[in-house]
C-alpha atoms as a PDB file:
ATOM      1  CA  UNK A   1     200.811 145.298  51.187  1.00  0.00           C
ATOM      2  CA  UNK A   2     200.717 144.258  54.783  1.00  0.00           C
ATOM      3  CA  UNK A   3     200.596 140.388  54.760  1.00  0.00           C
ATOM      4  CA  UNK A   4     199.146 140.113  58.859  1.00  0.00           C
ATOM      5  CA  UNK A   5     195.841 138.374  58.882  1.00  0.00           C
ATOM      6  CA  UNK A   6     193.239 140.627  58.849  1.00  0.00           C
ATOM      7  CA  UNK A   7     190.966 140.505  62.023  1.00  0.00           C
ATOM      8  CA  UNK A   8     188.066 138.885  62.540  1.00  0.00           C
ATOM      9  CA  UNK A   9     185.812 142.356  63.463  1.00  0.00           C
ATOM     10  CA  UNK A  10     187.761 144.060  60.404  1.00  0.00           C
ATOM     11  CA  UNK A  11     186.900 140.947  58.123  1.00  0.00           C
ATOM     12  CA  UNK A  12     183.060 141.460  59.085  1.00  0.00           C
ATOM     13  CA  UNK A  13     183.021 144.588  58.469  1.00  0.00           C
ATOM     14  CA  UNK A  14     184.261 144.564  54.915  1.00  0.00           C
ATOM     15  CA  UNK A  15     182.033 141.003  54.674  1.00  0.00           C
ATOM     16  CA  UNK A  16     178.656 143.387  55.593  1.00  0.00           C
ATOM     17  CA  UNK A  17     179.811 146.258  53.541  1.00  0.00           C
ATOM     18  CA  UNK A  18     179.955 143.846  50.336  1.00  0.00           C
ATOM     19  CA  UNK A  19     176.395 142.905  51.106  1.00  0.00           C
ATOM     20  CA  UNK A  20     175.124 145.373  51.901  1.00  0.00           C
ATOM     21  CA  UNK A  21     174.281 145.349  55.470  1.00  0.00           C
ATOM     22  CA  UNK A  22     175.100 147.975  56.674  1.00  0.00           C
ATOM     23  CA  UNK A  23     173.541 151.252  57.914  1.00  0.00           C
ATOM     24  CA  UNK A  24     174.518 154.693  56.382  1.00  0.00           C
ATOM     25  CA  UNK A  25     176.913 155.710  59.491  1.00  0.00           C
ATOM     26  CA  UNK A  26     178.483 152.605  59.461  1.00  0.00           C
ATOM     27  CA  UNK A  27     179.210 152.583  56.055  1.00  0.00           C
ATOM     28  CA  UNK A  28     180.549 156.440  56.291  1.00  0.00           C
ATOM     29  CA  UNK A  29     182.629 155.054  58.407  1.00  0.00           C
ATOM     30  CA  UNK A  30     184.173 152.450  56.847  1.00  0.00           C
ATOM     31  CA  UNK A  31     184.239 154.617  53.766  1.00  0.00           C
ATOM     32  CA  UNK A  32     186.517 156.771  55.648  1.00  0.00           C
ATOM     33  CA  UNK A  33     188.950 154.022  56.363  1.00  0.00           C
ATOM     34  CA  UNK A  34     188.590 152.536  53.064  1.00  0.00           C
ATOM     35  CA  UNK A  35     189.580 156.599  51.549  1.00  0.00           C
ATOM     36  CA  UNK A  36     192.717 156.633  54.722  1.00  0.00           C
ATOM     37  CA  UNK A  37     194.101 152.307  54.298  1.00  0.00           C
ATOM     38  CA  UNK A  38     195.676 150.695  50.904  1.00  0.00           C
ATOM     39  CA  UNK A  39     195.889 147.589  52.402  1.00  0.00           C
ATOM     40  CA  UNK A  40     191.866 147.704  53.811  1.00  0.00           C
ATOM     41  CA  UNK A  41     191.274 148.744  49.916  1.00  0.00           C
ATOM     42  CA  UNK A  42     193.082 145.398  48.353  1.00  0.00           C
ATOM     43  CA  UNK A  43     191.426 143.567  51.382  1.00  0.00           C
ATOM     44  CA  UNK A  44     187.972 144.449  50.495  1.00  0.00           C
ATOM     45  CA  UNK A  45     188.880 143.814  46.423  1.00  0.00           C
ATOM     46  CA  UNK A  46     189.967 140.783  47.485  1.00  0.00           C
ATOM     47  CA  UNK A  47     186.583 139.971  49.698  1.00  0.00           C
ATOM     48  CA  UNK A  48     184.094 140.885  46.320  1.00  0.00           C
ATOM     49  CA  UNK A  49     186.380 138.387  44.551  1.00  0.00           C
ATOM     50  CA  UNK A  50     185.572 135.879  46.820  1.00  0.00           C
ATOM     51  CA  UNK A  51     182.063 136.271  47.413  1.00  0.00           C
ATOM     52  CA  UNK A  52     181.786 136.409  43.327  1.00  0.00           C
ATOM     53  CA  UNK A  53     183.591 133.085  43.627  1.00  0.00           C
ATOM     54  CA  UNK A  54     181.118 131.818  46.016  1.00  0.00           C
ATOM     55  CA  UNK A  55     177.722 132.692  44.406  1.00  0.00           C
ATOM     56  CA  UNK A  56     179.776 131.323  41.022  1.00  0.00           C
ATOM     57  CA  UNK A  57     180.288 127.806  42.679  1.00  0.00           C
ATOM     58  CA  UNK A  58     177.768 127.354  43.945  1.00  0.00           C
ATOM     59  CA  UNK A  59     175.048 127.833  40.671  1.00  0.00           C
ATOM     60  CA  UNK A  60     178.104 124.992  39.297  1.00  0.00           C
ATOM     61  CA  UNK A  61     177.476 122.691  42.090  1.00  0.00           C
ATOM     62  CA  UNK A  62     173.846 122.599  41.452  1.00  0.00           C
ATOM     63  CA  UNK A  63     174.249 121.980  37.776  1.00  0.00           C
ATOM     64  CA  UNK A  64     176.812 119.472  38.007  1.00  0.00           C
ATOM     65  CA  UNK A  65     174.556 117.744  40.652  1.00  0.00           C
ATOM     66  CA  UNK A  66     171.713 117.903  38.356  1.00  0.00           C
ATOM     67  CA  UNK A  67     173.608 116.684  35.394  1.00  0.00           C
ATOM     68  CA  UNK A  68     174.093 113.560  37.392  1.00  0.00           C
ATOM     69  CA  UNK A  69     170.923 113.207  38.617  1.00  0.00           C
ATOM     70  CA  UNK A  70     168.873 113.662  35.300  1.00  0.00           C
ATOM     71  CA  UNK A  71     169.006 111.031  33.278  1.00  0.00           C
ATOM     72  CA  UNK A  72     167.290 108.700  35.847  1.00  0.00           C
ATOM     73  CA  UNK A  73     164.677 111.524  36.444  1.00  0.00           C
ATOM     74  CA  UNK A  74     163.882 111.233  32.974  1.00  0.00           C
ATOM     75  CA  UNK A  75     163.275 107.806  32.553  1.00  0.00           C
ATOM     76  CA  UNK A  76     161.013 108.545  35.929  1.00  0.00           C
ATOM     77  CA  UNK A  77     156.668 109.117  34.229  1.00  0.00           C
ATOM     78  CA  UNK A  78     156.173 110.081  37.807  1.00  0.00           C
ATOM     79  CA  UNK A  79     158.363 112.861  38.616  1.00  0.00           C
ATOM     80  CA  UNK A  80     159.129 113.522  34.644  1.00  0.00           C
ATOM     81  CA  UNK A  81     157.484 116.654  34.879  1.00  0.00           C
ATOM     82  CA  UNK A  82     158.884 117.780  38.414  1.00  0.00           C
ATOM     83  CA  UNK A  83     161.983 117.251  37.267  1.00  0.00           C
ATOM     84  CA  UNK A  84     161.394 119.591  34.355  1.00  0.00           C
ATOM     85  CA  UNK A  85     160.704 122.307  35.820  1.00  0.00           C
ATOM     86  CA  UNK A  86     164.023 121.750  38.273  1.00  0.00           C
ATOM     87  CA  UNK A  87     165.724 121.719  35.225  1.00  0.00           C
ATOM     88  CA  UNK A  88     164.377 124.696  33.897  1.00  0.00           C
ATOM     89  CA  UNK A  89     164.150 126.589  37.091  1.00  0.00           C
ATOM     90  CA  UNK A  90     168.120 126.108  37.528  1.00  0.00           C
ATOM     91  CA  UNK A  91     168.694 126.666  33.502  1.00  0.00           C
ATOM     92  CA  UNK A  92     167.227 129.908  34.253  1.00  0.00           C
ATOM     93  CA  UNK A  93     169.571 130.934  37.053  1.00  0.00           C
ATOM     94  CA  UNK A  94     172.680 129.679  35.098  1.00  0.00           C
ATOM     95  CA  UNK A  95     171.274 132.160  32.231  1.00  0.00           C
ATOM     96  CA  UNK A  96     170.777 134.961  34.904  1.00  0.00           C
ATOM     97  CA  UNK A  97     174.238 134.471  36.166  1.00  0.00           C
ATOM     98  CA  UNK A  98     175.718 134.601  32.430  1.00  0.00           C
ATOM     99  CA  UNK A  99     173.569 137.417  31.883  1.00  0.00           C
ATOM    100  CA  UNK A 100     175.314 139.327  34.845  1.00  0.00           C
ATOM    101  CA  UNK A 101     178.986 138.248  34.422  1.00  0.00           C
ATOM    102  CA  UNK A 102     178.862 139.272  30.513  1.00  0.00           C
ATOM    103  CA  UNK A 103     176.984 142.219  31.375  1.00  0.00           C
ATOM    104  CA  UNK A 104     178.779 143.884  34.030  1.00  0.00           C
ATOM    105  CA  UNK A 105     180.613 147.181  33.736  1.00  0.00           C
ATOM    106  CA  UNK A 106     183.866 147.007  32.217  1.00  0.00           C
ATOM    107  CA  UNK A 107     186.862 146.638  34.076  1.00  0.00           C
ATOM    108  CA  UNK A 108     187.463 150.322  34.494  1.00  0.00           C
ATOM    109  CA  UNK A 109     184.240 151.372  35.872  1.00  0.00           C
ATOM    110  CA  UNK A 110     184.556 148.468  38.674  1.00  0.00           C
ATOM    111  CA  UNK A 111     187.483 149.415  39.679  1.00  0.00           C
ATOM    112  CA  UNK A 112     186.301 153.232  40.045  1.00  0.00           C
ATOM    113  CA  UNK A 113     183.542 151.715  41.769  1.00  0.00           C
ATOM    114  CA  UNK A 114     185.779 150.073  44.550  1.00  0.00           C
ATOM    115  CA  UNK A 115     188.337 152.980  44.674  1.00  0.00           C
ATOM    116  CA  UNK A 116     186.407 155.875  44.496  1.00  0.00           C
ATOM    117  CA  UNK A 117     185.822 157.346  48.201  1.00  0.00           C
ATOM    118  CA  UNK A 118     184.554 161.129  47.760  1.00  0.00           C
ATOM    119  CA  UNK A 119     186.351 163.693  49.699  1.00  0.00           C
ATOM    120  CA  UNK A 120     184.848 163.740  53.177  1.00  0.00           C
ATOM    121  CA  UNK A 121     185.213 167.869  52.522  1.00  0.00           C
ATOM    122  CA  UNK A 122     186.542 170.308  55.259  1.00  0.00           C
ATOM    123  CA  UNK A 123     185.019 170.566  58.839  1.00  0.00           C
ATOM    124  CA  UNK A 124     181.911 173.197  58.864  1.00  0.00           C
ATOM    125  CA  UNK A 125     182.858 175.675  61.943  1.00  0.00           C
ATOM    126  CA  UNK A 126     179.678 175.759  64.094  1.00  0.00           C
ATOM    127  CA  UNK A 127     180.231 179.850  64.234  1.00  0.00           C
ATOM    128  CA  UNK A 128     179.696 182.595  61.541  1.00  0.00           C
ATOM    129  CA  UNK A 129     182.609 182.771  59.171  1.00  0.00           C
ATOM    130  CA  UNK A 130     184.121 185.386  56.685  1.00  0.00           C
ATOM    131  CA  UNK A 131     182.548 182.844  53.919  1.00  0.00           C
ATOM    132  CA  UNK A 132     178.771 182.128  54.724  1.00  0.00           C
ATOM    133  CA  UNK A 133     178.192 180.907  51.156  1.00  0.00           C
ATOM    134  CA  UNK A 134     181.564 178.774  51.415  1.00  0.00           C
ATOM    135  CA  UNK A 135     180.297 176.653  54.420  1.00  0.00           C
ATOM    136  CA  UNK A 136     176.871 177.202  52.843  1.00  0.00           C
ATOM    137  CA  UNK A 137     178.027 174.595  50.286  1.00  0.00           C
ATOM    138  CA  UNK A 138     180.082 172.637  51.970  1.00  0.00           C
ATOM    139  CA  UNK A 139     177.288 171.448  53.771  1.00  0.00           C
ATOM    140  CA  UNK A 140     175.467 170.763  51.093  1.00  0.00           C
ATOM    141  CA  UNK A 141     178.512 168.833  49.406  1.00  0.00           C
ATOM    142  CA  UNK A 142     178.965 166.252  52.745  1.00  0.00           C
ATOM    143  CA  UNK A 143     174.757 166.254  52.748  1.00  0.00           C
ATOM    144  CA  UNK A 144     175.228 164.758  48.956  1.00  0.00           C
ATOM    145  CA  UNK A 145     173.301 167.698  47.080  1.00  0.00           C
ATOM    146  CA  UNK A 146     176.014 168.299  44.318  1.00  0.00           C
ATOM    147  CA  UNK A 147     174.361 170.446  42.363  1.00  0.00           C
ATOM    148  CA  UNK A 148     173.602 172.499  44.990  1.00  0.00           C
ATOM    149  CA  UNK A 149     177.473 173.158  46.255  1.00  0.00           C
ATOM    150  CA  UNK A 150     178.785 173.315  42.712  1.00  0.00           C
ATOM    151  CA  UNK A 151     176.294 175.761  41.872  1.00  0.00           C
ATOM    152  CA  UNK A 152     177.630 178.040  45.292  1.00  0.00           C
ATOM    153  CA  UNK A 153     181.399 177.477  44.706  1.00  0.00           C
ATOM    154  CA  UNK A 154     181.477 178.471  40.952  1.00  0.00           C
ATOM    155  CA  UNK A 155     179.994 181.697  41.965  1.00  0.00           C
ATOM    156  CA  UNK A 156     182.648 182.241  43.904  1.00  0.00           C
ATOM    157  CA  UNK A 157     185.181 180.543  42.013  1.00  0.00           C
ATOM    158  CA  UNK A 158     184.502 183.716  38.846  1.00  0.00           C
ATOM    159  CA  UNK A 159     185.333 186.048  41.823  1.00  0.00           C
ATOM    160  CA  UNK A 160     188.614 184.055  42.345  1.00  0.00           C
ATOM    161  CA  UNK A 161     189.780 181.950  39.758  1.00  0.00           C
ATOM    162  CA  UNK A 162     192.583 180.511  40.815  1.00  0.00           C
ATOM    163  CA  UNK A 163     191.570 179.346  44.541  1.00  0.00           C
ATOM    164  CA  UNK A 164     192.700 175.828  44.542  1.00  0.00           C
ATOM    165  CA  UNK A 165     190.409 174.849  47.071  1.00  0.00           C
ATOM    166  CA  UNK A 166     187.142 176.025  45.224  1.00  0.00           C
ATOM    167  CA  UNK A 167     188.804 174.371  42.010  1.00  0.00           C
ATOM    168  CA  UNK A 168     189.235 171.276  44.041  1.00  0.00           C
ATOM    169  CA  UNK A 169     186.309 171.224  45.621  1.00  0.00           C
ATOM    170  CA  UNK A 170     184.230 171.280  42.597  1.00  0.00           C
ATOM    171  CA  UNK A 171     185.944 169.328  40.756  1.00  0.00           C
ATOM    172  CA  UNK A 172     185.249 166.291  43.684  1.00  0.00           C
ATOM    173  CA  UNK A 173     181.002 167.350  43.212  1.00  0.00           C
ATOM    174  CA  UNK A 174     181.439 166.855  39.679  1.00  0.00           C
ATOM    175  CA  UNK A 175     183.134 163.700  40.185  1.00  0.00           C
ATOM    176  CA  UNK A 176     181.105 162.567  42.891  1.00  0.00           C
ATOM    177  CA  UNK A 177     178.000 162.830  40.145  1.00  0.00           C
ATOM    178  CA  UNK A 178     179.625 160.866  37.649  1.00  0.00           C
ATOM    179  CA  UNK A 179     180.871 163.845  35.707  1.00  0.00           C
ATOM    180  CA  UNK A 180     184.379 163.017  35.293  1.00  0.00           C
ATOM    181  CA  UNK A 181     185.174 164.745  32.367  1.00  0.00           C
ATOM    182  CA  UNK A 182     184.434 167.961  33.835  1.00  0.00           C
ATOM    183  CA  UNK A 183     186.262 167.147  36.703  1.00  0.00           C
ATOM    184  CA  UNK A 184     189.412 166.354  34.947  1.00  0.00           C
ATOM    185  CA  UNK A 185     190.709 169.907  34.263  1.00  0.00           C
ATOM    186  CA  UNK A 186     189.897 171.025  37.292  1.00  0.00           C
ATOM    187  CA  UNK A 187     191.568 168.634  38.979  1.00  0.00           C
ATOM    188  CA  UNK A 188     194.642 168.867  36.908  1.00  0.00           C
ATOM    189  CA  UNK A 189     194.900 172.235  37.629  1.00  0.00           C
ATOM    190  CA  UNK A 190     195.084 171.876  41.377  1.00  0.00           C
ATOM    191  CA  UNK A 191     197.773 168.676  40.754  1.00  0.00           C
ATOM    192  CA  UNK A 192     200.047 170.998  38.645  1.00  0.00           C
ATOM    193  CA  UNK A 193     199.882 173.823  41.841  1.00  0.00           C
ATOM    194  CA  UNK A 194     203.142 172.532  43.771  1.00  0.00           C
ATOM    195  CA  UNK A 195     201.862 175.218  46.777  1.00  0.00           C
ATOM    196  CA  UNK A 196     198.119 173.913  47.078  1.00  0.00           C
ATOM    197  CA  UNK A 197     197.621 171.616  50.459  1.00  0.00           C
ATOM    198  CA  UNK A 198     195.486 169.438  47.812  1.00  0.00           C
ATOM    199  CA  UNK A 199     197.968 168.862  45.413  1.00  0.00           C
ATOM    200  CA  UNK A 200     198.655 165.239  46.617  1.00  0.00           C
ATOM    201  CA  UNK A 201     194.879 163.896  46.910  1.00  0.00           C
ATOM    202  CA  UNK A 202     194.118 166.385  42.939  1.00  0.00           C
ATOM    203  CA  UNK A 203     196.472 163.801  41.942  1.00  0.00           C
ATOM    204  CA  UNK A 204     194.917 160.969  43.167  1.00  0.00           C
ATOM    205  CA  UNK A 205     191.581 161.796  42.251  1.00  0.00           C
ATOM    206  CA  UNK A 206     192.861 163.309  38.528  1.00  0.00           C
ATOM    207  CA  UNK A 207     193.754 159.347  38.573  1.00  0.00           C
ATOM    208  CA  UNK A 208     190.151 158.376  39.531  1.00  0.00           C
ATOM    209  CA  UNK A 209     188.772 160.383  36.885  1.00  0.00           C
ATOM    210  CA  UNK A 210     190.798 158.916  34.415  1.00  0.00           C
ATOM    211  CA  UNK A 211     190.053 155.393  35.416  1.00  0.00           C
ATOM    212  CA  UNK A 212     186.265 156.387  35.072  1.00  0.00           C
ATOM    213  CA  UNK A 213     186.518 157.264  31.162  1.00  0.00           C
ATOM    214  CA  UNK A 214     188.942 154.574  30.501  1.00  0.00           C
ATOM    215  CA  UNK A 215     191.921 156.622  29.794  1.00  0.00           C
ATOM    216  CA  UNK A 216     194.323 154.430  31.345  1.00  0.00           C
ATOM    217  CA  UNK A 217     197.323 155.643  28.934  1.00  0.00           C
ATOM    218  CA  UNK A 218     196.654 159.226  30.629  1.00  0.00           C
ATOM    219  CA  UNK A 219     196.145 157.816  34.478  1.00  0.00           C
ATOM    220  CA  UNK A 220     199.818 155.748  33.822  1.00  0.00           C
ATOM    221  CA  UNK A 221     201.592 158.888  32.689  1.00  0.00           C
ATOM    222  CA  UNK A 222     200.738 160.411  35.910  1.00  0.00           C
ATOM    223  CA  UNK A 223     203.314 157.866  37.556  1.00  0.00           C
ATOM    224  CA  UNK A 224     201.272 158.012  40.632  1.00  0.00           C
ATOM    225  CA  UNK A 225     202.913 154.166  41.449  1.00  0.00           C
ATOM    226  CA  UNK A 226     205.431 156.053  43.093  1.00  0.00           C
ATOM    227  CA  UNK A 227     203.601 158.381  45.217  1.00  0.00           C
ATOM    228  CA  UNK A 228     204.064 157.554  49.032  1.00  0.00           C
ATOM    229  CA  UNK A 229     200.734 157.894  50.159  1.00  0.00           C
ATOM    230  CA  UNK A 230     198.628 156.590  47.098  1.00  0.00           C
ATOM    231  CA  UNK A 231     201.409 154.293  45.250  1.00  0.00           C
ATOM    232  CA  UNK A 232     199.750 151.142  46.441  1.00  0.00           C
ATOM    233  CA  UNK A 233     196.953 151.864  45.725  1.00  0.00           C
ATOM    234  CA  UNK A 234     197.780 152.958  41.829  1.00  0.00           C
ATOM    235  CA  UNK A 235     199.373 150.143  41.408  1.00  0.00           C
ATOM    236  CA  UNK A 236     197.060 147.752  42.249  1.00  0.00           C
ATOM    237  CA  UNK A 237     194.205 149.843  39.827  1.00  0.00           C
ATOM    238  CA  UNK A 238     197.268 149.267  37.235  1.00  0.00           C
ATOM    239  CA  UNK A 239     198.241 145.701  37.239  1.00  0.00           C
ATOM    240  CA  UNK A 240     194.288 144.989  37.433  1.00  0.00           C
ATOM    241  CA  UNK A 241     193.704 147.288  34.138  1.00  0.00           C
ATOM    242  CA  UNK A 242     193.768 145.086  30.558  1.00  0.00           C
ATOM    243  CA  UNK A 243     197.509 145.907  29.763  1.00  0.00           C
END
């Protein structure tokens, strides 16, 4: 991973997109960079960390400071009550915060949530094509309406089973709605197609999928550590997985 300092503009960026402050075309665009950069991906795992880190501390800093303060507040008749409800009011944000660390997602299903970057899909031509219903869909798949494009493409996918780019195309919808499993085969069948252009990024997201239903012995036997454009990334999923 590139060790440079990241810069400042690039460190606000990922800071905003963390938060949540950010409008939709900045964060398509950012997404984009975040789908094309290992090292932006590890930089922005590394920001949540931190900001986890921070909202941690800082509910520790307030009870430590009240566990110091307390017993004097106690003794207090005059501010016994105020100091109470303090207590109470910060008992109940220390319970929140257990609340959300033991309740997260598992392991797995954060790290799909930070990897995962749909497929931007292919650029719509502007003019008529020999494929109406094609581009018909592939609108709908950048617009977000899954069901829509899947429904289009496996029309024509029964006329032509074995195009790798409806196979891969669909299986990305289906992925993209949280259907992994159905996603899986498809994918797999595009990885194991040496001549398909997707072949490389099936891989990848055959990985993704994986990841998403916890089947990390399946996602390791790909070996995609090695591969030259998504390597880093795979191994950083990997050495963040329970071994």
């Amino acid at each position: 991973m590139n060790q440079a300092p990241l810069p400042q503009d690039r460190f606000e960026a990922l800071e905003a997109y963390v938060l949540g402050r950010m409008d939709a075309a900045q964060r398509q665009r950012i997404e984009m960079d975040l789908a094309a950069d290992a090292d932006l991906n590890s930089e922005l795992a590394l920001q949540r960390e931190h900001i986890r880190a921070v909202e941690m501390a800082g509910v520790e800093r307030q009870l430590n400071l009240l566990a110091r303060q307390q017993p004097d507040r106690i003794r207090s008749t005059a501010t016994g009550w105020h100091s109470w409800l303090k207590y109470a009011a910060l008992v109940a944000v220390l319970i929140l915060g257990a609340v959300w660390w033991y309740g997260r997602p598992p392991v797995n299903e954060r790290l799909f949530a930070e990897y995962h970057v749909p497929d931007p899909g292919l650029p719509v031509p502007m003019s008529a094509t020999k494929d109406p219903l094609f581009q018909d869909a592939m609108v709908a798949y950048k617009l977000g309406d899954h069901a829509e494009a899947i429904g289009k493409w496996t029309g024509l996918l029964q006329q032509d089973p074995a195009n790798d780019t409806l196979l891969f195309f669909i299986a990305s919808a289906r992925l993209a709605q949280g259907d992994a499993p159905a996603s899986i085969p498809l994918f797999r069948r595009v990885k194991d197609n040496s001549a398909s252009v997707f072949q490389a990024k099936a891989g990848w997201y055959l990985f993704l999928a994986f990841l998403h239903e916890g089947r990390t012995d399946d996602l390791r036997a790909l070996g995609l550590e090695h591969d030259p454009v998504y390597g880093d990334r795979a191994r950083a999923v990997e050495e963040r997985l329970d071994p």
